[in-house]
Protein backbone atom coordinates (compact mmCIF):
# COMPACT_ATOMS: atom_id res chain seq x y z
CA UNK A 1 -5.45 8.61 -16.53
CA UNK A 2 -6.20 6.90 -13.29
CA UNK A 3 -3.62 8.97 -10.61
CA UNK A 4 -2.49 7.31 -7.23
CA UNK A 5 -1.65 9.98 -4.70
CA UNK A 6 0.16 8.38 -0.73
CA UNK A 7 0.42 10.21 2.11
CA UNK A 8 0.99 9.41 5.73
CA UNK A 9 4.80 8.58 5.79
CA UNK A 10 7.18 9.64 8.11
CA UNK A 11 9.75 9.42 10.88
CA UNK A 12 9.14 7.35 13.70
CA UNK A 13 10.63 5.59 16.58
CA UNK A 14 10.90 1.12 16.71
CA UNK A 15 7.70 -0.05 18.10
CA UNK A 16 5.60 3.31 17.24
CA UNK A 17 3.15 3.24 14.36
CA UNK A 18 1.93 5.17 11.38
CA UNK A 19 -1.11 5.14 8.66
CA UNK A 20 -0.49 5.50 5.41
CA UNK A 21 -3.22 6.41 2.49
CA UNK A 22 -3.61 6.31 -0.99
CA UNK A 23 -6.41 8.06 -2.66
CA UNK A 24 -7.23 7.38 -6.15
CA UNK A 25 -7.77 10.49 -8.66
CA UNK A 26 -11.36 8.46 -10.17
CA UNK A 27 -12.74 5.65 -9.16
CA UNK A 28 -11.58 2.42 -10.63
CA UNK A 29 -13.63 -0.65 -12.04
CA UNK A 30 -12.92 -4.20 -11.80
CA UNK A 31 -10.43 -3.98 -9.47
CA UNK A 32 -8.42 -7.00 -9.08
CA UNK A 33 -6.53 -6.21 -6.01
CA UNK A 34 -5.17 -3.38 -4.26
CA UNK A 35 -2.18 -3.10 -2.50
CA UNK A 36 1.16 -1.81 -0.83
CA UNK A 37 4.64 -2.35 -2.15
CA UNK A 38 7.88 -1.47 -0.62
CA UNK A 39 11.59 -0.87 -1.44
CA UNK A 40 14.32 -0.59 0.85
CA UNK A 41 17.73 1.00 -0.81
CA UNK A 42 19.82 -1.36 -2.28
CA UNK A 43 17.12 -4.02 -2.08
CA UNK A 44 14.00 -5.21 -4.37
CA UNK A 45 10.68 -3.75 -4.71
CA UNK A 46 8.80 -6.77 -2.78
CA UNK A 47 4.96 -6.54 -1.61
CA UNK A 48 3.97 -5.50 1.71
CA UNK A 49 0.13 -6.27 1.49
CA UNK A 50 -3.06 -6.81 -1.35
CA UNK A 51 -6.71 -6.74 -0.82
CA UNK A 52 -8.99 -8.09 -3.69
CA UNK A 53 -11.89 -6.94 -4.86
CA UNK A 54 -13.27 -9.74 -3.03
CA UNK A 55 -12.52 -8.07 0.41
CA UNK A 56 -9.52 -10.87 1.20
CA UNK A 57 -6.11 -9.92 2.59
CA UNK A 58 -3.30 -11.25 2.49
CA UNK A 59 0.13 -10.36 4.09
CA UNK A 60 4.05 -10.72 3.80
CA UNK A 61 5.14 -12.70 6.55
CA UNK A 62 7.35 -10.23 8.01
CA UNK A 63 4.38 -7.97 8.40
CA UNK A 64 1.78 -10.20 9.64
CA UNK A 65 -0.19 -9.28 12.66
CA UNK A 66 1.54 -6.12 12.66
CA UNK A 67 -0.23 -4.25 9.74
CA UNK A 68 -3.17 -3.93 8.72
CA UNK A 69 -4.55 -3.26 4.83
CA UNK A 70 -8.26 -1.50 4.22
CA UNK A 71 -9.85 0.07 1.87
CA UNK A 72 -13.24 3.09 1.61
CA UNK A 73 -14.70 2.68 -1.73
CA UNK A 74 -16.63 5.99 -1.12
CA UNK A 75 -13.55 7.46 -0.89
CA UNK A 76 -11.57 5.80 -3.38
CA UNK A 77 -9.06 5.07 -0.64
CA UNK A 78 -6.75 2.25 0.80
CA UNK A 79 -5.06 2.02 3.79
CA UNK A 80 -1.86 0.70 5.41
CA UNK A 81 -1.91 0.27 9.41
CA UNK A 82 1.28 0.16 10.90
CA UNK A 83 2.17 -0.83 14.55
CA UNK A 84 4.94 -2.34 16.24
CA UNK A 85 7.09 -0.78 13.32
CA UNK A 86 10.84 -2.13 13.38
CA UNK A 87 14.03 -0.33 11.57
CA UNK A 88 14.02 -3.37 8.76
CA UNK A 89 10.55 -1.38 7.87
CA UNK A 90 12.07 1.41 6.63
CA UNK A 91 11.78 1.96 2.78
CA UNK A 92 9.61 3.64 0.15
CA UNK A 93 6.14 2.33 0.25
CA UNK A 94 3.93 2.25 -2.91
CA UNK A 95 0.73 1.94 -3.89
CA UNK A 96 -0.40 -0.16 -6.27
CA UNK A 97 -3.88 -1.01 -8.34
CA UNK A 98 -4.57 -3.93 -10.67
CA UNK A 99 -7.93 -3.61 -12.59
CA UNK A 100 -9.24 -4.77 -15.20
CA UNK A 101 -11.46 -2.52 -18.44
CA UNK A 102 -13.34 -3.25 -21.02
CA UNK A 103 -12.61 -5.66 -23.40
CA UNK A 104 -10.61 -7.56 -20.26
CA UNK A 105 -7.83 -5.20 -20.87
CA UNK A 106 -5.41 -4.80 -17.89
CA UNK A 107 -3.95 -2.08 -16.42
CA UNK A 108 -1.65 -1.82 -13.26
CA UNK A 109 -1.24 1.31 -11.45
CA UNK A 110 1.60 3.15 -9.15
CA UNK A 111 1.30 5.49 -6.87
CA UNK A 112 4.76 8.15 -6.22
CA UNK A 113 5.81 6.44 -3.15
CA UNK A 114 5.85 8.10 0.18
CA UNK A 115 9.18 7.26 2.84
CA UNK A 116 8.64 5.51 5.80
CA UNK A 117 11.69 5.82 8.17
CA UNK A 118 11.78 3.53 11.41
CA UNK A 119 14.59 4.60 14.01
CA UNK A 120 16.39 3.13 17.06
């Protein structure tokens, strides 16, 4: 099975920034969209950023012009840029993969998560 590995999380101070990356075991066909999920304790898992197939972004509004989502098919990677980080960013980020195989069949992937921490 398709394995989604992120890396890049850490500690770091309000206003500082950090990259995080997800690297897919294989490569994956038909991709739908890619993207980065986050949950804070106590709170629900709520998306951060997607990028489609397509090469379109879109962003939550409390992240907008702040981070940044990309993607290296040659290295079966995504991306998360983040700058001007605040404390409310703190949480477990995820990666996630919608794709689609044959037959139409649809699969969703999850990465382990990786913690982001944003102090004072």
């Amino acid at each position: 099975q398709v394995q989604l590995v992120e890396s890049g999380g850490g500690l770091v101070q309000a206003g500082g920034s950090l990259r995080l990356s997800c690297v897919a075991s294989r490569r994956i066909f038909s991709i739908n969209a890619m993207g980065w999920y986050r949950q804070a304790p106590g709170k629900q898992r709520e998306l951060v950023a997607v990028v489609t197939g397509g090469d379109n972004t879109n962003y939550a509004d409390s992240v907008k012009g702040r981070f940044t989502i990309s993607r290296d098919n040659a290295k079966n990677t995504v991306y998360l840029q983040m700058s001007s980080l605040k404390p409310e960013d703190t949480a477990v980020y995820y990666c996630n993969v919608k794709s689609r195989g044959s037959g139409g069949t649809r699969y969703d992937y999850w990465g382990q998560g990786t913690q982001v921490t944003v102090s004072s």
